[in-house]
Protein backbone atom coordinates (compact mmCIF):
# COMPACT_ATOMS: atom_id res chain seq x y z
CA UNK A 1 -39.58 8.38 -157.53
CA UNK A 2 -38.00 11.98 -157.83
CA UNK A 3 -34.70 11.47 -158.38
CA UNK A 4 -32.23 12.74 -155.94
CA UNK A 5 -34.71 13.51 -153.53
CA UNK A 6 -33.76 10.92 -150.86
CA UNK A 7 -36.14 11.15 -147.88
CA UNK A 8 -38.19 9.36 -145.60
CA UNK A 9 -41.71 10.47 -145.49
CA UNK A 10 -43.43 9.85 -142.01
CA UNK A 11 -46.79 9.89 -140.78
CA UNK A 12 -48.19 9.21 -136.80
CA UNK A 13 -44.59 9.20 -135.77
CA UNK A 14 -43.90 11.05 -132.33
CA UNK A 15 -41.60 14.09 -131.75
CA UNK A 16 -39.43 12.14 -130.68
CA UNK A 17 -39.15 9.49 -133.37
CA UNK A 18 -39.13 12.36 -135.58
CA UNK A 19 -35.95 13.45 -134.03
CA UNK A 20 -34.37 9.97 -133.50
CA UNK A 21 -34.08 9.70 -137.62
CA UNK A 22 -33.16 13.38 -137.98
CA UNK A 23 -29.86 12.93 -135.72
CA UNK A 24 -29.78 9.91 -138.40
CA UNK A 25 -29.28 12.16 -140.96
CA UNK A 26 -31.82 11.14 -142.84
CA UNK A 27 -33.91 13.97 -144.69
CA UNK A 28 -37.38 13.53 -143.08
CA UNK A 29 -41.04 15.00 -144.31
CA UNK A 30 -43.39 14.69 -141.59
CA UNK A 31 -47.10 13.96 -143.25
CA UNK A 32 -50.08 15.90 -141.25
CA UNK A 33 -53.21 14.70 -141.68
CA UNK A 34 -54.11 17.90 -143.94
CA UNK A 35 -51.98 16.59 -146.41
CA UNK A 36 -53.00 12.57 -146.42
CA UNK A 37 -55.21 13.97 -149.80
CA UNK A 38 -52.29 15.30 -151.73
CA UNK A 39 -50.57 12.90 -153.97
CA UNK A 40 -47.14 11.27 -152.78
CA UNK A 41 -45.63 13.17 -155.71
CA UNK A 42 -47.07 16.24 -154.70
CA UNK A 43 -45.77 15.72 -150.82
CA UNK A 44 -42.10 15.43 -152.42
CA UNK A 45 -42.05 18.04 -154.32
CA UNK A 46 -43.16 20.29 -151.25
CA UNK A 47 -46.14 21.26 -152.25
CA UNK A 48 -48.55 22.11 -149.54
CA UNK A 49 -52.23 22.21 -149.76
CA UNK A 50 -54.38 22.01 -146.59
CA UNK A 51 -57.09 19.91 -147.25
CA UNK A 52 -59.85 19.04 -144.07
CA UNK A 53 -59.27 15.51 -143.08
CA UNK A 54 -62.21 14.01 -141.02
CA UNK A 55 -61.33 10.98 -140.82
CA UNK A 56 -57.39 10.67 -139.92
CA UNK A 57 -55.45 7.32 -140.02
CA UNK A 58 -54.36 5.40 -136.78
CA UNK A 59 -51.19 3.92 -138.35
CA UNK A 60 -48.20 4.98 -138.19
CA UNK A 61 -46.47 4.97 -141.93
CA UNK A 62 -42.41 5.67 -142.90
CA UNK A 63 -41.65 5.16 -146.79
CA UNK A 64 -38.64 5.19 -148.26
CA UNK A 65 -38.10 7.58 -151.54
CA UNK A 66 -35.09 7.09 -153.43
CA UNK A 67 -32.92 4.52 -151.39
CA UNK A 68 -30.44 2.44 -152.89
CA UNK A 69 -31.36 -0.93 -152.44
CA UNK A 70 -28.35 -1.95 -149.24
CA UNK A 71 -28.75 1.55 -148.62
CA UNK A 72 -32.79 0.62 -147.80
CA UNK A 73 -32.43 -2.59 -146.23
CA UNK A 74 -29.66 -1.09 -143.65
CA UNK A 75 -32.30 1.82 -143.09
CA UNK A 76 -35.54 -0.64 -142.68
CA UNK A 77 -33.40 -2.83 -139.77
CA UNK A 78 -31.99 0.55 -137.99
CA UNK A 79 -35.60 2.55 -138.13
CA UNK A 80 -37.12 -1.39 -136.40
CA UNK A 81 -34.70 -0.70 -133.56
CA UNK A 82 -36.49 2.58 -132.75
CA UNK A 83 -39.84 2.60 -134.41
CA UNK A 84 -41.92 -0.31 -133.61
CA UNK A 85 -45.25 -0.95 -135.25
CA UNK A 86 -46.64 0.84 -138.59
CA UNK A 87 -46.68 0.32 -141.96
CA UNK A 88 -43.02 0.31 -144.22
CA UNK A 89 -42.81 0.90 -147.84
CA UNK A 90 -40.87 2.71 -150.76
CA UNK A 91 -42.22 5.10 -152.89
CA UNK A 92 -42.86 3.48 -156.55
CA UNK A 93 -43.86 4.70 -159.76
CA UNK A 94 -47.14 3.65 -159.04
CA UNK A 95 -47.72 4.85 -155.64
CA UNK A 96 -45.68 8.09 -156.17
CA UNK A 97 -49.31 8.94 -157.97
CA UNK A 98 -51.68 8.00 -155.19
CA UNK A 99 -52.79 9.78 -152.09
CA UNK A 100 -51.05 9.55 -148.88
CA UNK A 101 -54.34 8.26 -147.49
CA UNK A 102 -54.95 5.88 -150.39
CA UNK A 103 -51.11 4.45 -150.28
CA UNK A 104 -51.36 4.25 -146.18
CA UNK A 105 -54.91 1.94 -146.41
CA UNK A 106 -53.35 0.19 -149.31
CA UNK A 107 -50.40 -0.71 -147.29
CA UNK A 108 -52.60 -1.93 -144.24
CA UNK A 109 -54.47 -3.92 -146.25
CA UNK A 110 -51.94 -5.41 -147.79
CA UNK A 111 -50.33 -6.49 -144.02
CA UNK A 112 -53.59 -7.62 -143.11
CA UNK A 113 -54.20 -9.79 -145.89
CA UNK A 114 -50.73 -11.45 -145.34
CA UNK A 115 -51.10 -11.92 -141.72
CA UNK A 116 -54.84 -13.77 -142.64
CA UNK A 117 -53.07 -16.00 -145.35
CA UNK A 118 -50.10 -16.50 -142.76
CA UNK A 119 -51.70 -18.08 -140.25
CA UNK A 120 -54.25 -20.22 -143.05
């Protein structure tokens, strides 16, 4: 995590969504699908590097960089009132190194395999 860089990085939100957790005040970085190759490190550091995505995500993704831990919890149960659907995380020091794309299939997989072992 880059320190005091608290943000919320979104991807397949709407305008309007986008807006909702700007009047928040929460700093927001909206993730285009040019940049789902650039590294999650990369994206907060505003970097920019337009890369040809062919095949885009259907998900919609917020994660958390930098959150105190109440701070996070309060933010999670406020952005569910709004946002329904998606994938929630926080940025790690592991996935701070992976892809957008890679983090955002990661983090489906890993809902997908819970709902599976839920229901077993």
């Amino acid at each position: 995590m880059l320190d005091n860089n608290k943000c919320i990085l979104v991807y397949g939100l709407t305008k309007d969504e986008i807006q909702w957790l700007n009047d928040l005040n929460y700093k927001v970085i909206n993730i285009s699908p040019d940049m789902c190759e650039m590294t999650v490190k990369e994206v907060l550091e505003r970097l920019r590097f337009e890369i040809i995505n062919n095949n885009p995500i259907k998900e919609k993704a917020i994660i958390y960089n930098n959150f105190p831990e109440s701070e996070l919890r309060e933010a999670i149960a406020l952005t569910r009132t709004k946002i329904k659907g998606g994938v929630l995380a926080m940025v790690t020091p592991n996935s701070i190194n992976w892809t957008f794309n890679y983090l955002i299939n990661h983090l489906i997989e890993e809902r997908e395999w819970h709902l599976r072992n839920r229901k077993e």
